[in-house]
Protein backbone atom coordinates (compact mmCIF):
# COMPACT_ATOMS: atom_id res chain seq x y z
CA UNK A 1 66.47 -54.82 26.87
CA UNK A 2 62.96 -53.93 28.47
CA UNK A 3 60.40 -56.99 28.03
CA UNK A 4 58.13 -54.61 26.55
CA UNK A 5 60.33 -54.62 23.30
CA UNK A 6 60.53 -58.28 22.95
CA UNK A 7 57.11 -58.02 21.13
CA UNK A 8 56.11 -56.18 18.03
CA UNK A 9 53.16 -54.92 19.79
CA UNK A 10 49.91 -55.72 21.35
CA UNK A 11 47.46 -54.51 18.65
CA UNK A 12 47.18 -54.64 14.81
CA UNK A 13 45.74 -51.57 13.01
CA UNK A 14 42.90 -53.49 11.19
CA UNK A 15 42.57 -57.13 12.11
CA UNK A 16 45.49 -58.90 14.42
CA UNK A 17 45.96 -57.74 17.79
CA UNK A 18 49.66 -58.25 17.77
CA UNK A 19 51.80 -56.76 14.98
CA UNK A 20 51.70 -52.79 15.31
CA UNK A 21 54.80 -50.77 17.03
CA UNK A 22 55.28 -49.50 21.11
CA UNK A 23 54.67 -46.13 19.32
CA UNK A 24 50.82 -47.37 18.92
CA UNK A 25 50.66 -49.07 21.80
CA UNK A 26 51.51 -45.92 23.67
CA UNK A 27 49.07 -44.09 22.19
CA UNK A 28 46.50 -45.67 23.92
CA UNK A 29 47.67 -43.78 27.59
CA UNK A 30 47.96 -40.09 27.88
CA UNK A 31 51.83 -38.45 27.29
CA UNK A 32 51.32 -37.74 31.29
CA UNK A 33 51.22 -41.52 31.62
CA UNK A 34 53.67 -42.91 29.26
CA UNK A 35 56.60 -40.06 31.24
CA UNK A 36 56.02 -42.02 34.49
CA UNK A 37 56.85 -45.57 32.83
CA UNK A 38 59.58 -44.17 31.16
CA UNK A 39 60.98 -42.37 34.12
CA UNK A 40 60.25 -46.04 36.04
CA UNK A 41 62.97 -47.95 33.13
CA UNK A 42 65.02 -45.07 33.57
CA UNK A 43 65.15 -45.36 37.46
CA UNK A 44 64.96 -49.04 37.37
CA UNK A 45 68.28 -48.83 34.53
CA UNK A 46 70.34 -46.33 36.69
CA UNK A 47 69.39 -49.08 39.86
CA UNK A 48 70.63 -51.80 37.92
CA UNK A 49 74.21 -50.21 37.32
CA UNK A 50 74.46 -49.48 40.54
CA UNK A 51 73.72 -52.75 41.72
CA UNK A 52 76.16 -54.08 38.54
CA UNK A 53 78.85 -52.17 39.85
CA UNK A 54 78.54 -52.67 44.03
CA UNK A 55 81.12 -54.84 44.32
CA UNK A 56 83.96 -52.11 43.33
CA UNK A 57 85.33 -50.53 46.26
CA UNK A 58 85.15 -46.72 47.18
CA UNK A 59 88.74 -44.48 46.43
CA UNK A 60 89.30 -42.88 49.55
CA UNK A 61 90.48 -39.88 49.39
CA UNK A 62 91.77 -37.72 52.23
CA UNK A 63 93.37 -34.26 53.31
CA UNK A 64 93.58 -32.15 55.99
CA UNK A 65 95.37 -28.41 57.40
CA UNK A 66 95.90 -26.89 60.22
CA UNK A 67 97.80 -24.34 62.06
CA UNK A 68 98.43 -23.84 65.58
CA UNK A 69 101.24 -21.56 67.85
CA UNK A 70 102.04 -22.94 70.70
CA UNK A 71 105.25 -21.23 70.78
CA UNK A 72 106.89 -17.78 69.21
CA UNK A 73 106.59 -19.04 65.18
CA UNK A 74 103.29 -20.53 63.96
CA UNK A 75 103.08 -24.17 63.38
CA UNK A 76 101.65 -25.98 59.69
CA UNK A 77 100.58 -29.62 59.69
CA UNK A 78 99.23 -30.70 56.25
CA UNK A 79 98.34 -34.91 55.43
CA UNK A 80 96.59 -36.18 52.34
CA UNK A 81 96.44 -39.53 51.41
CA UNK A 82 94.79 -42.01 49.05
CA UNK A 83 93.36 -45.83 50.13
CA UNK A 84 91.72 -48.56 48.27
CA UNK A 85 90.61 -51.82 49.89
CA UNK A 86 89.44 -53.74 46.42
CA UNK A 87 87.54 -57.36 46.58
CA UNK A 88 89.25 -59.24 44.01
CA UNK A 89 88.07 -62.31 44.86
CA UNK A 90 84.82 -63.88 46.23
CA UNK A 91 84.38 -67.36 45.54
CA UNK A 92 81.96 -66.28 42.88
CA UNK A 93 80.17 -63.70 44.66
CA UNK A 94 81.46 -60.89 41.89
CA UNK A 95 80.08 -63.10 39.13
CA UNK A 96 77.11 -63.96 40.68
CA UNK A 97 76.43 -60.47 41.85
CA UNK A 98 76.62 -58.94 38.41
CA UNK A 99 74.64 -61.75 37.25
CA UNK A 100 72.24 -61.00 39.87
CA UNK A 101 72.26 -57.30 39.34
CA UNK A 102 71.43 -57.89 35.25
CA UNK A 103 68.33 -61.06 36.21
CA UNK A 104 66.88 -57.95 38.64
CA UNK A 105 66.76 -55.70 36.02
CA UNK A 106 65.02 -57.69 33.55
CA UNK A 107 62.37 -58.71 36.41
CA UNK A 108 62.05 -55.53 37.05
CA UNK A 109 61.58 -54.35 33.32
CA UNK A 110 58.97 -57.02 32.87
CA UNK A 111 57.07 -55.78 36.41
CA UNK A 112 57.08 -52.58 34.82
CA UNK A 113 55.70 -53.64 31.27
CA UNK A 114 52.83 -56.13 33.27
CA UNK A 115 51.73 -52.48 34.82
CA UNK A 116 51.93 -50.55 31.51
CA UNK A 117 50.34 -53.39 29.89
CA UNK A 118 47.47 -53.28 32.52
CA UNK A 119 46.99 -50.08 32.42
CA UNK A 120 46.88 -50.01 28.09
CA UNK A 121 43.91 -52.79 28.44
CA UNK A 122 41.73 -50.75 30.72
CA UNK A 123 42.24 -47.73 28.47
CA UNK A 124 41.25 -49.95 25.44
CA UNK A 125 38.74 -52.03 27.67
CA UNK A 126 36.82 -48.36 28.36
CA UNK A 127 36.75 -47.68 25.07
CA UNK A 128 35.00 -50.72 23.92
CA UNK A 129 32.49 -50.22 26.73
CA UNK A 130 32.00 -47.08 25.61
CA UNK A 131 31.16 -48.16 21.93
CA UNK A 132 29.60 -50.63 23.71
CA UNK A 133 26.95 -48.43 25.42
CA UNK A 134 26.41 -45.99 22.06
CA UNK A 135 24.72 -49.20 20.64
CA UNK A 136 23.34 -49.99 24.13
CA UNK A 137 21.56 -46.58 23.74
CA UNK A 138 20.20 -47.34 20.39
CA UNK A 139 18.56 -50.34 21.83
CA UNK A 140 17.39 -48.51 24.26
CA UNK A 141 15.72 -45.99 22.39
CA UNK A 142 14.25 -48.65 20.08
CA UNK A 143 12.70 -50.29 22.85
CA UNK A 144 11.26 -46.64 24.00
CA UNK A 145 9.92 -46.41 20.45
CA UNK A 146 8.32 -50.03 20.74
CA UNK A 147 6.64 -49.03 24.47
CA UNK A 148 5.19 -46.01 23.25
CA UNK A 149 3.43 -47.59 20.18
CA UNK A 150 2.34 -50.33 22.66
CA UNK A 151 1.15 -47.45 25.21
CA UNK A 152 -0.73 -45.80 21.72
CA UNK A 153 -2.26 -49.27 21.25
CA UNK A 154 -3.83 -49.83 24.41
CA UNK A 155 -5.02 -45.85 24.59
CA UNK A 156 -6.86 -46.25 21.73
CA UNK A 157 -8.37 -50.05 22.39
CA UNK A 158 -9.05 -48.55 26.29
CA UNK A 159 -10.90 -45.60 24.60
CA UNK A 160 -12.81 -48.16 22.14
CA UNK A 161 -13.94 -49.82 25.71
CA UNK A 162 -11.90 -52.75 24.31
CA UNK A 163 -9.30 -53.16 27.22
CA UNK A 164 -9.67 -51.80 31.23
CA UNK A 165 -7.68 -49.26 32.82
CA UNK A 166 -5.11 -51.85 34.34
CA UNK A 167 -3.60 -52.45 31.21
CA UNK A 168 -3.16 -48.86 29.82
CA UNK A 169 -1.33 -48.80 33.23
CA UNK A 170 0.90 -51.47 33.26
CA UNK A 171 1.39 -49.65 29.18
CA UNK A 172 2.51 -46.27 30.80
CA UNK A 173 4.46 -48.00 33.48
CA UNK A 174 6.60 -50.05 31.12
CA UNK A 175 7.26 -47.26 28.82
CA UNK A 176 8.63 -45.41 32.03
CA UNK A 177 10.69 -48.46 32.78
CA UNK A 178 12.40 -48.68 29.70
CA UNK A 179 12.54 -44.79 29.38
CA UNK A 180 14.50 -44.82 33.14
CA UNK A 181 16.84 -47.38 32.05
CA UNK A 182 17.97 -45.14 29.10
CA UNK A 183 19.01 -42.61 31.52
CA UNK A 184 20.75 -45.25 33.58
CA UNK A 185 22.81 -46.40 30.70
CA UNK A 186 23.31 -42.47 29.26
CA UNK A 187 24.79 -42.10 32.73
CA UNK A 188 27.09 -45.28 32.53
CA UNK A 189 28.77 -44.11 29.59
CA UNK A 190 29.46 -40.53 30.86
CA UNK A 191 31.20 -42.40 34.02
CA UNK A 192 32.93 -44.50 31.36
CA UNK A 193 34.04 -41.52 29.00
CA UNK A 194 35.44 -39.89 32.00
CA UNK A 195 37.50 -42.91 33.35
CA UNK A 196 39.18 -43.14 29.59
CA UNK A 197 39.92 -39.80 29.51
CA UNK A 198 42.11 -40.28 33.04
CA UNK A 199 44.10 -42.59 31.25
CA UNK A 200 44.16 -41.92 27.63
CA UNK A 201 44.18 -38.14 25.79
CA UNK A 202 42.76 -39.92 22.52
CA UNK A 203 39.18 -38.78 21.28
CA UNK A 204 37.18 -41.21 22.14
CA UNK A 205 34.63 -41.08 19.24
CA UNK A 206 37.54 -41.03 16.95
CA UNK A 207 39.98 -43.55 18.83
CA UNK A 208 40.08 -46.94 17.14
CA UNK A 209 39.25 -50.57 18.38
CA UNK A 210 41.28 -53.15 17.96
CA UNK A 211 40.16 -56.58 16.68
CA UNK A 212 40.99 -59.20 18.42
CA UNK A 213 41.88 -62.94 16.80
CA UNK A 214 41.84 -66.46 18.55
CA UNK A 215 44.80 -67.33 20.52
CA UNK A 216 45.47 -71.33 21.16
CA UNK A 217 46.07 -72.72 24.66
CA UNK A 218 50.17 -72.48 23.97
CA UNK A 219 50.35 -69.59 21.87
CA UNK A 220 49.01 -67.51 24.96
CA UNK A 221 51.74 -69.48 27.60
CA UNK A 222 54.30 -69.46 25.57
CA UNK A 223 53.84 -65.79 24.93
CA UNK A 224 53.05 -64.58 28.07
CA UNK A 225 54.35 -61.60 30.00
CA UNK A 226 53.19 -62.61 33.10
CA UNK A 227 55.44 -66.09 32.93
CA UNK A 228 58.00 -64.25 31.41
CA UNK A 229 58.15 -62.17 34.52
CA UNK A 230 57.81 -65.50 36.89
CA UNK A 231 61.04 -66.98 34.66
CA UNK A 232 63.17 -63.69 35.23
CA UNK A 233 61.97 -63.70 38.99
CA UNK A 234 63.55 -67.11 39.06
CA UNK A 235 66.61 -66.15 37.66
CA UNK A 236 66.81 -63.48 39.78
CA UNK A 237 66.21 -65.64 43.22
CA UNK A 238 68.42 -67.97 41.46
CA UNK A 239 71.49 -65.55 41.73
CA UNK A 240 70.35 -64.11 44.47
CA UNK A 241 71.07 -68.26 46.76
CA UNK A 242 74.58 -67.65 45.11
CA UNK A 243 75.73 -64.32 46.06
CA UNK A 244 74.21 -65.16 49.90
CA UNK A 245 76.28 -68.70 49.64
CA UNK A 246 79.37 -66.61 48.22
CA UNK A 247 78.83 -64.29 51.19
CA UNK A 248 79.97 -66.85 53.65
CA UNK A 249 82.96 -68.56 51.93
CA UNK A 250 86.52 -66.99 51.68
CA UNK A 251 87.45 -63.41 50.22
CA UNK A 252 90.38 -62.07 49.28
CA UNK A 253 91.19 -58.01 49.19
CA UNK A 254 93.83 -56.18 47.33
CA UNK A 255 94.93 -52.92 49.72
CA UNK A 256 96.68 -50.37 48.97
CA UNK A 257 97.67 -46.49 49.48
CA UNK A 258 99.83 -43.25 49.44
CA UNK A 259 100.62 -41.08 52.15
CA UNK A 260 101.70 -37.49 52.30
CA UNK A 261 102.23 -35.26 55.11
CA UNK A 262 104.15 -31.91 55.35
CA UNK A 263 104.99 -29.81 58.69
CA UNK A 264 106.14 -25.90 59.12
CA UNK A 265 107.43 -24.30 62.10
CA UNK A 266 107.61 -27.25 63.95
CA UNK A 267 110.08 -26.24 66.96
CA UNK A 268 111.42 -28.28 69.67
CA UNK A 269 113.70 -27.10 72.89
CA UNK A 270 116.90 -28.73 73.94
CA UNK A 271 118.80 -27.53 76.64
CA UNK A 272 116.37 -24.24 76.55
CA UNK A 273 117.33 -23.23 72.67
CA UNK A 274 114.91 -23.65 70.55
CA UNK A 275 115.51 -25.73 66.80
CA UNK A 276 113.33 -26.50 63.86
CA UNK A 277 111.95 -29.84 63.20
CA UNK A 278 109.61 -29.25 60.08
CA UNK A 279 109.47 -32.10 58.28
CA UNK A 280 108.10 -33.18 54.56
CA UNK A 281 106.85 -37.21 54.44
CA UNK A 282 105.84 -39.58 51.78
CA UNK A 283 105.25 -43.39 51.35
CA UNK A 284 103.11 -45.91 49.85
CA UNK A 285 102.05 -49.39 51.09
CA UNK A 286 99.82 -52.47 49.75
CA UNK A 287 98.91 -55.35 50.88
CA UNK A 288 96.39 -58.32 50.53
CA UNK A 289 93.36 -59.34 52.85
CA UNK A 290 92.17 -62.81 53.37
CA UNK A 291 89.23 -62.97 55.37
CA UNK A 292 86.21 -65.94 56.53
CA UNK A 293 83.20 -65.01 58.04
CA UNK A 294 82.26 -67.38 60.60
CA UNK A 295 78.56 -66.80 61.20
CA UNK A 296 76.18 -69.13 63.31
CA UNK A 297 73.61 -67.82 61.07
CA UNK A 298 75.22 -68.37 58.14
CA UNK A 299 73.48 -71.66 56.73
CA UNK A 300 69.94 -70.38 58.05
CA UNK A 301 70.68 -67.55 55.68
CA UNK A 302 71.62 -69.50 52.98
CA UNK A 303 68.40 -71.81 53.45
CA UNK A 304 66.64 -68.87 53.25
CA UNK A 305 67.91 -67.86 50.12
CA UNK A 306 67.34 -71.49 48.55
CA UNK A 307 63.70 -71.81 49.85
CA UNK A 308 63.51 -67.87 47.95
CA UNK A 309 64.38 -69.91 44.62
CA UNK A 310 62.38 -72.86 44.81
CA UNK A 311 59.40 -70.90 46.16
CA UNK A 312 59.46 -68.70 42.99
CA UNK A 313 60.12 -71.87 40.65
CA UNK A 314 56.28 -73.28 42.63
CA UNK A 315 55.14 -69.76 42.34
CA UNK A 316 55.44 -69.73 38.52
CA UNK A 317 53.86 -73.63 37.99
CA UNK A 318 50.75 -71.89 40.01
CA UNK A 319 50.36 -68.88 38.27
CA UNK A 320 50.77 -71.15 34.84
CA UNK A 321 47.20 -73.11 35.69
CA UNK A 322 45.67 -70.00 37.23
CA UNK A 323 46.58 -68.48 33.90
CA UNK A 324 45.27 -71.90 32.21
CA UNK A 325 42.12 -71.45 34.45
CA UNK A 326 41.93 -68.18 32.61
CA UNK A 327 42.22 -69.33 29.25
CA UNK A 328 39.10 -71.79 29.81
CA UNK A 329 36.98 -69.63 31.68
CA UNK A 330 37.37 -67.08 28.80
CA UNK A 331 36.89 -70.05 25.92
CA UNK A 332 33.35 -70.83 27.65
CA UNK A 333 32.13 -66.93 28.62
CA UNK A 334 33.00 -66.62 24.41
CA UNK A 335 31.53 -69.60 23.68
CA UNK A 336 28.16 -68.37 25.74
CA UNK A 337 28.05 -65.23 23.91
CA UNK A 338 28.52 -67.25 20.55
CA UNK A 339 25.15 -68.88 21.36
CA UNK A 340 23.68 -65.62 22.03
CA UNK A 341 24.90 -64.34 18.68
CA UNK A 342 23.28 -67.71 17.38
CA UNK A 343 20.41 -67.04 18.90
CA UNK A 344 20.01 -63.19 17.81
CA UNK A 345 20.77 -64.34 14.47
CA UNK A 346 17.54 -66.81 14.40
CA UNK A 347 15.01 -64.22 16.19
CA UNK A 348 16.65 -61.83 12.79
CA UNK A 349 15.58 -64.23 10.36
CA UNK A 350 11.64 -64.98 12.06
CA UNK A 351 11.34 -61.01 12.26
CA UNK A 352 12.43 -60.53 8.65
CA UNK A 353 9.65 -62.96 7.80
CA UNK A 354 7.35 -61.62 10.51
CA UNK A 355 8.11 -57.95 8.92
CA UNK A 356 7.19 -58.99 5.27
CA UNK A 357 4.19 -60.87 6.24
CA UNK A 358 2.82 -58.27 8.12
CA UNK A 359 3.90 -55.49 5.08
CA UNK A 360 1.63 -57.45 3.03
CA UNK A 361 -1.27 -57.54 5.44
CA UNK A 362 -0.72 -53.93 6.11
CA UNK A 363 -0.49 -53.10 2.60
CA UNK A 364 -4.24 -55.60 2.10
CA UNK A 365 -5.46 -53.39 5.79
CA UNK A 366 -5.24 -56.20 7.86
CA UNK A 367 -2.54 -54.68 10.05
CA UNK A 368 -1.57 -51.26 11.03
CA UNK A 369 1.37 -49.11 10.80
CA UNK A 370 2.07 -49.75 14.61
CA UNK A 371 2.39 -53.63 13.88
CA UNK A 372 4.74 -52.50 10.89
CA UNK A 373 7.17 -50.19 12.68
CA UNK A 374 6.80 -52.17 16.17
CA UNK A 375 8.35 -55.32 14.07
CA UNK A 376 11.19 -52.99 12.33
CA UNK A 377 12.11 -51.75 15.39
CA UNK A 378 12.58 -55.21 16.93
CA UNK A 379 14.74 -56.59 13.64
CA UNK A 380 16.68 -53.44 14.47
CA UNK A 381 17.47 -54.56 18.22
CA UNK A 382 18.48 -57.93 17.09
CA UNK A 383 21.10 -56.49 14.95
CA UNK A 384 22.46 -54.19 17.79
CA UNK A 385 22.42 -57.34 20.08
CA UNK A 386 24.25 -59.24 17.54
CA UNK A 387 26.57 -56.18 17.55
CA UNK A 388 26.72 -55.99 21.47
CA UNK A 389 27.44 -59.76 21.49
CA UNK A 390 30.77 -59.60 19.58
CA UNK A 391 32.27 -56.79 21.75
CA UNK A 392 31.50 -58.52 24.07
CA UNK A 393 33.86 -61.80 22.86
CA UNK A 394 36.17 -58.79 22.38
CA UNK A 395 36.25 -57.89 25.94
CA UNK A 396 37.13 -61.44 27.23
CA UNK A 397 39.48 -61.86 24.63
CA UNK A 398 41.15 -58.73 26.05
CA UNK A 399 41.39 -60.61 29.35
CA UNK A 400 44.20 -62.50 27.38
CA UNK A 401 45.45 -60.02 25.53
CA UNK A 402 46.39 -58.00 28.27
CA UNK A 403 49.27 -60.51 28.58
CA UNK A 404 50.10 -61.75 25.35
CA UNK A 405 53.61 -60.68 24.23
CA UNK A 406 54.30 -62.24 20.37
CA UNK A 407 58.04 -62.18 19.83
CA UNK A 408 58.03 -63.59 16.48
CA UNK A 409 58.98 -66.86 17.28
């Protein structure tokens, strides 16, 4: 069974990134896409049977004709024949073998789910950039709004001989700044709407965003993919030692086989008159094989084999606290933008006051309409911030995600 199956899925429709079907999950990569992973399990199936199924000898089959004339009448030699030489025994090599043949299937299942995995959380990783950038935009364009009642300001106290040229300049030069960095970001999301639509042949102003919960320290090991793939390599190295120790101790074959051979025209002299000797031939014989290799590089081979197994069984306990590593470094970058949204949320509540304040001053003419819409506008990119934070969280989170595989258990 492929790895990918062992979980209900990687995303939830509404609020759980974990419960919806492979059928969703698919969705997220283009038909073109989800062809070459399946054609990968079925390649990586029709390997595995072969590899099952290695230890069964060939049938040899055989037959051959001919015809010759060496003398007056024209000779006919036919010969057909069938062999077998069948390991029946291998000091555990067969069991290990088959053994072997089903652990390198599942590690190679799982190798192929970490890649379709990977390749699902950059589609949905675009997509939140690109949702991302929309509200970057709106910033953006808020800020533009803010510059150029800040450039009308200074215009009109410059023209009142209220303020020198050097600040209407620095005015026109930061409205230019923030108008140039709208353009930069416009530009970021085109690069990022074509990237998504390599991978993915959703809409991407229609596609939809998964949210993603909290996952605890041993929720996301004991549901990973990425171990999951470690433990199967292990098994697979495992069986692997066994079949190379098998290789070296004592086999026995079962042989066997039917022969069949038919002459015409066959003619030999004696005393200078000719008589036929055409002939028709059958028999069978069987047999069994015993055999030892003696090899002097037969227990550097198997030491190989056995440093294979324990190296994968290290490999794993190092890619467990790199994974652990992981898990922190995400928990702090989420707990930074937490602060951020903490932060956002304050500046929302002084500009709320700030904006009713200044209402009523407008409202008694001690303010104008540019210190009424400069102060909406800024309320307006705290709540976009606020908004940029979370997807943000969402983004790390996906980090984990990416390799989160819940089973049920």
């Amino acid at each position: 069974m492929k790895a990918l199956k062992l979980s209900l899925a990687l995303f939830l429709s509404s609020n759980l990134f974990a419960n919806e079907n492979n059928a969703t999950l698919d969705s997220y990569i283009s038909k073109y896409k989800q062809s070459e992973f399946g054609y990968d399990y079925q390649k990586n199936e029709a390997e595995s049977l072969k590899l099952r199924d290695s230890w069964i000898a060939p049938i040899n089959l055989n037959y051959s004709f001919s015809r010759s004339k060496p003398y007056e009448e024209e000779q006919q030699n036919e010969t057909a024949g069938i062999k077998i030489d069948q390991p029946i025994f291998q000091s555990g090599g067969i069991y290990y073998g088959i053994k072997f043949a089903k652990a390198s299937r599942l590690y190679s299942d799982y190798s192929i789910d970490v890649a379709k995995r990977k390749m699902i959380k950059d589609a949905v990783m675009l997509l939140m950039q690109i949702k991302e950038t929309e509200l970057k935009v709106k910033k953006q364009k808020l800020l533009i709004k803010n510059s150029q009642i800040n450039l009308a300001q200074k215009q009109e106290e410059y023209l009142n001989g209220q303020l020198d040229s050097g600040f209407l300049d620095n005015a026109i030069i930061q409205r230019n700044i923030v108008t140039q960095t709208l353009y930069d970001i416009q530009t970021a999301k085109e690069k990022l709407i074509t990237q998504f639509q390599t991978l993915s042949d959703l809409d991407y102003k229609a596609a939809h965003i998964p949210h993603l919960e909290y996952l605890t320290p041993a929720q996301f090991l004991k549901h990973n993919i990425v171990l999951k793939q470690k433990d199967a390599e292990i098994q697979k190295n495992r069986y692997a030692k066994n079949v190379r120790i098998a290789k070296y101790l004592p086999r026995v074959n079962l042989m066997g086989g039917y022969n069949w051979s038919k002459s015409s025209g066959q003619q030999i002299y004696i005393n200078g008159r000719p008589f036929d000797n055409s002939n028709e031939l059958s028999y069978y014989d069987y047999g069994l094989r015993v055999s030892l290799p003696l090899d002097i590089n037969s227990f550097r081979d198997i030491e190989s084999a056995k440093v294979d197994y324990l190296k994968s069984q290290v490999v794993k306990k190092d890619k467990q606290r790199e994974l652990q590593a992981l898990f922190e470094q995400v928990m702090h970058n989420i707990a930074n933008f937490d602060k951020k949204i903490t932060l956002s949320d304050a500046n929302k509540k002084l500009y709320e006051k700030l904006l009713r304040d200044t209402k009523e001053l407008y409202a008694a003419g001690y303010k104008t309409e540019y210190d009424v819409d400069t102060l909406k506008n800024s309320l307006e990119i705290q709540n976009i911030d606020t908004k940029i934070y979370a997807i943000d969280k969402q983004l790390e989170l996906l980090n984990l995600y990416e390799m989160y595989v819940n089973s049920g258990e």
